[in-house]
Protein backbone atom coordinates (compact mmCIF):
# COMPACT_ATOMS: atom_id res chain seq x y z
CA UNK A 1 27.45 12.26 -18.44
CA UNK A 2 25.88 13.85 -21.59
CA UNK A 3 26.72 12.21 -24.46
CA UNK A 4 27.35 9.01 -23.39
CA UNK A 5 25.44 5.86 -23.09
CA UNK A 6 26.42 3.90 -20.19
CA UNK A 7 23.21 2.77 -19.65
CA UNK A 8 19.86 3.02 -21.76
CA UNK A 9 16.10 3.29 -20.41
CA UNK A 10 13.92 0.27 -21.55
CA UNK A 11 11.16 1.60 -19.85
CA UNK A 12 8.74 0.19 -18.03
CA UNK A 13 8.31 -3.24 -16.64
CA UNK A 14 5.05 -5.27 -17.70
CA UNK A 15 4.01 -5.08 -13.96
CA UNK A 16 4.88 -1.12 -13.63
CA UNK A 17 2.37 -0.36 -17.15
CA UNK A 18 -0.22 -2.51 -14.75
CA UNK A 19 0.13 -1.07 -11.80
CA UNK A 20 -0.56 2.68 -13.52
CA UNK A 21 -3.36 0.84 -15.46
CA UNK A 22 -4.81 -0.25 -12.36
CA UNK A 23 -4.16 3.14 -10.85
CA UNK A 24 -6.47 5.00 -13.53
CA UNK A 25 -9.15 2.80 -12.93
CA UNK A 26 -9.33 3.02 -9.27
CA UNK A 27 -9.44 6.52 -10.17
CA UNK A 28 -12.36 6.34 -12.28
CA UNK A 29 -13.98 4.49 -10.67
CA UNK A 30 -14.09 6.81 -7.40
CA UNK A 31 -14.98 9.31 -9.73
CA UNK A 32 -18.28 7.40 -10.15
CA UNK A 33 -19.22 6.82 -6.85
CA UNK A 34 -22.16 8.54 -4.57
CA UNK A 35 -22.38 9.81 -1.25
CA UNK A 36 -18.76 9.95 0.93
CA UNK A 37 -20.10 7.01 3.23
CA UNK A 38 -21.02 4.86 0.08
CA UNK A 39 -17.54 5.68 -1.05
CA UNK A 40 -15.78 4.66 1.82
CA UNK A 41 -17.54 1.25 2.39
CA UNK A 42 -17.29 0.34 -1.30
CA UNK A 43 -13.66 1.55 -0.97
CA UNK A 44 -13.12 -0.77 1.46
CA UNK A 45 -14.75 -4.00 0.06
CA UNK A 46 -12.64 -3.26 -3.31
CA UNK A 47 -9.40 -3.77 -0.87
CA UNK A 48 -10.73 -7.27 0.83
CA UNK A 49 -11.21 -8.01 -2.86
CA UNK A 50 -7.82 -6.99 -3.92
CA UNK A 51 -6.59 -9.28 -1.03
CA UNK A 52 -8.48 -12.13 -1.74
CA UNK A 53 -7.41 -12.35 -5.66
CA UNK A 54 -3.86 -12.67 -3.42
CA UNK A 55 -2.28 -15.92 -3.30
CA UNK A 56 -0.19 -17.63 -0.59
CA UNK A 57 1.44 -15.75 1.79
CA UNK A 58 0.69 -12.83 0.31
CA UNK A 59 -2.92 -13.24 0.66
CA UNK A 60 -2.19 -13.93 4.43
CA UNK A 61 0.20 -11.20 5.34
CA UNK A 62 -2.23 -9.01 3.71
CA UNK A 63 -5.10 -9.84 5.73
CA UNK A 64 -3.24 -9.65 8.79
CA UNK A 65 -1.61 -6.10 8.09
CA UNK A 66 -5.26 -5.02 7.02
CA UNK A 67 -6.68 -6.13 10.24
CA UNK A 68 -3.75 -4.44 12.29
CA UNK A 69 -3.75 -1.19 10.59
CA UNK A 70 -7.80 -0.73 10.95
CA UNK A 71 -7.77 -1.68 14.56
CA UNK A 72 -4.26 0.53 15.32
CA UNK A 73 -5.72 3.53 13.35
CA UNK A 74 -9.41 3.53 12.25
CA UNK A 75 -9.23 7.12 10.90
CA UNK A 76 -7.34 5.46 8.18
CA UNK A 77 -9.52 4.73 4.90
CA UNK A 78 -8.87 1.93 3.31
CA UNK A 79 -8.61 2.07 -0.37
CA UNK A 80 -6.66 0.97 -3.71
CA UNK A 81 -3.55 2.70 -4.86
CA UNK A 82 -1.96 1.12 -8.07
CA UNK A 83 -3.46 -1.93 -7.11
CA UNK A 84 -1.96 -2.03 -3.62
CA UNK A 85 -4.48 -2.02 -0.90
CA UNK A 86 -3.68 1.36 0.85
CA UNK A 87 -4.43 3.48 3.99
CA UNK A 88 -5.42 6.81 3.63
CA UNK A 89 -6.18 10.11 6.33
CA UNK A 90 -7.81 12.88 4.27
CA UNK A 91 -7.30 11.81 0.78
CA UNK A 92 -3.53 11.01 1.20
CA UNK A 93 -2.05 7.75 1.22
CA UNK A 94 0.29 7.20 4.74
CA UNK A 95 0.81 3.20 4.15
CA UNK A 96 0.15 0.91 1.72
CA UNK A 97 0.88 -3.36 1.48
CA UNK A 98 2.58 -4.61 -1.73
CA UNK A 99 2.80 -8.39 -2.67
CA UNK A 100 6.05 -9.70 -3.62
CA UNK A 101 3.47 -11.18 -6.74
CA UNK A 102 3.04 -7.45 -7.43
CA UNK A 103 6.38 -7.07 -9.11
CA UNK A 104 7.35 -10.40 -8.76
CA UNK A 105 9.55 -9.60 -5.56
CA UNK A 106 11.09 -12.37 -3.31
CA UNK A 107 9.40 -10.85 -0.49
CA UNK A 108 5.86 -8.50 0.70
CA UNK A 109 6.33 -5.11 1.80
CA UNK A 110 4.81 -2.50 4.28
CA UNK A 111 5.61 0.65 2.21
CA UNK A 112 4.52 4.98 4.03
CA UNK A 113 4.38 7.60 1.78
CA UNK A 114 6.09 11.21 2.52
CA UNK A 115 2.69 12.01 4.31
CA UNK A 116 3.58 9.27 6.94
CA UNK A 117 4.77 11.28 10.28
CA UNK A 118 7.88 9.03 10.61
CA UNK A 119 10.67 11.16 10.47
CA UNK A 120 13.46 10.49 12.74
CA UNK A 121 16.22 12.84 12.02
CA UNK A 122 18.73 13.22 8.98
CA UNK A 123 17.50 9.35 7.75
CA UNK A 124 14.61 6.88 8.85
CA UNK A 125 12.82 3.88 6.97
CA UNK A 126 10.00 3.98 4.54
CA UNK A 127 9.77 0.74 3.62
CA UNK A 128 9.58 -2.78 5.74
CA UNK A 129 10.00 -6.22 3.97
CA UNK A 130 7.15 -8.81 5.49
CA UNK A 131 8.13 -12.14 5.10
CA UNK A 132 5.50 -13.29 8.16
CA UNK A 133 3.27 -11.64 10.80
CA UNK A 134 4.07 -12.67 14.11
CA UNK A 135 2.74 -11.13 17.20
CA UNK A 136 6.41 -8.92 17.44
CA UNK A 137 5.32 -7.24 13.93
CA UNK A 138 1.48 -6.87 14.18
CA UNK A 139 3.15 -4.70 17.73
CA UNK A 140 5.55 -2.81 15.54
CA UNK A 141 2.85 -2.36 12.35
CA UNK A 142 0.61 -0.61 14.98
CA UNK A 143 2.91 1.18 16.22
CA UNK A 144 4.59 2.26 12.99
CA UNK A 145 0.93 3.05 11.71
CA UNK A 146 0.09 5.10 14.95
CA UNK A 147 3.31 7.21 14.58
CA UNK A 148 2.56 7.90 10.61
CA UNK A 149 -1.16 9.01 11.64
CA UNK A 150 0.26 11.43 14.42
């Protein structure tokens, strides 16, 4: 209600300011870039970067996922978004991976974006937790990916 203060805003979190930090500077630096193809291979090798400054599990489950989403949808282009390697079909992020390091989460995450053709009636999911890839989720990543593409 107006007026009151039930709660207060403190903000944002330490690892939200670095995420929109990052964001920025994946921004300018595709600003810089040449030629579309240059952009999309240098894209590309700046999210097998991102994954390998990963630790863990993180660092595995994001390999995997980035090795089942290029093979179930290679019209995707990889690239950064906030820091999150991402998957994108004509500019627009459909999926991206987040590390439970990201925002210090207890568990990895397979995240679509509104642009993801998912939609299943009144209510579907956007959002998977990853705690492992076994052969059951690289099926239902590439199939999830498939049906966001269209």
């Amino acid at each position: 209600m107006a007026g009151t203060k039930s709660s207060t805003y403190e903000g944002f979190t330490a690892e939200e300011r670095a995420a929109m930090k990052e964001h920025a500077q994946e921004r300018k630096a595709a600003a810089r870039r040449g030629a579309r193809a240059d952009k999309a291979a240098l894209a590309e090798q700046d999210v097998l970067a991102k994954i390998d400054e990963m630790q863990g599990q993180d660092k595995v489950t994001a390999r995997r996922v980035h090795e089942v989403v290029t093979a179930a949808a290679p019209q995707l282009a990889p690239k950064l978004w906030y820091g999150m390697p991402a998957y994108a079909l004509d500019g627009k992020v459909l999926c991206f991976f987040q590390s439970a390091a990201k925002f210090k989460a207890r568990y990895a995450a397979l995240g679509f974006s509104d642009h993801a053709k998912l939609d299943d009636g009144a209510m579907w999911a956007a959002g998977f937790a990853l705690t492992a890839v076994t052969p059951e989720v690289e099926e239902r990543i590439a199939e999830l990916v498939k049906r966001a593409v269209g």
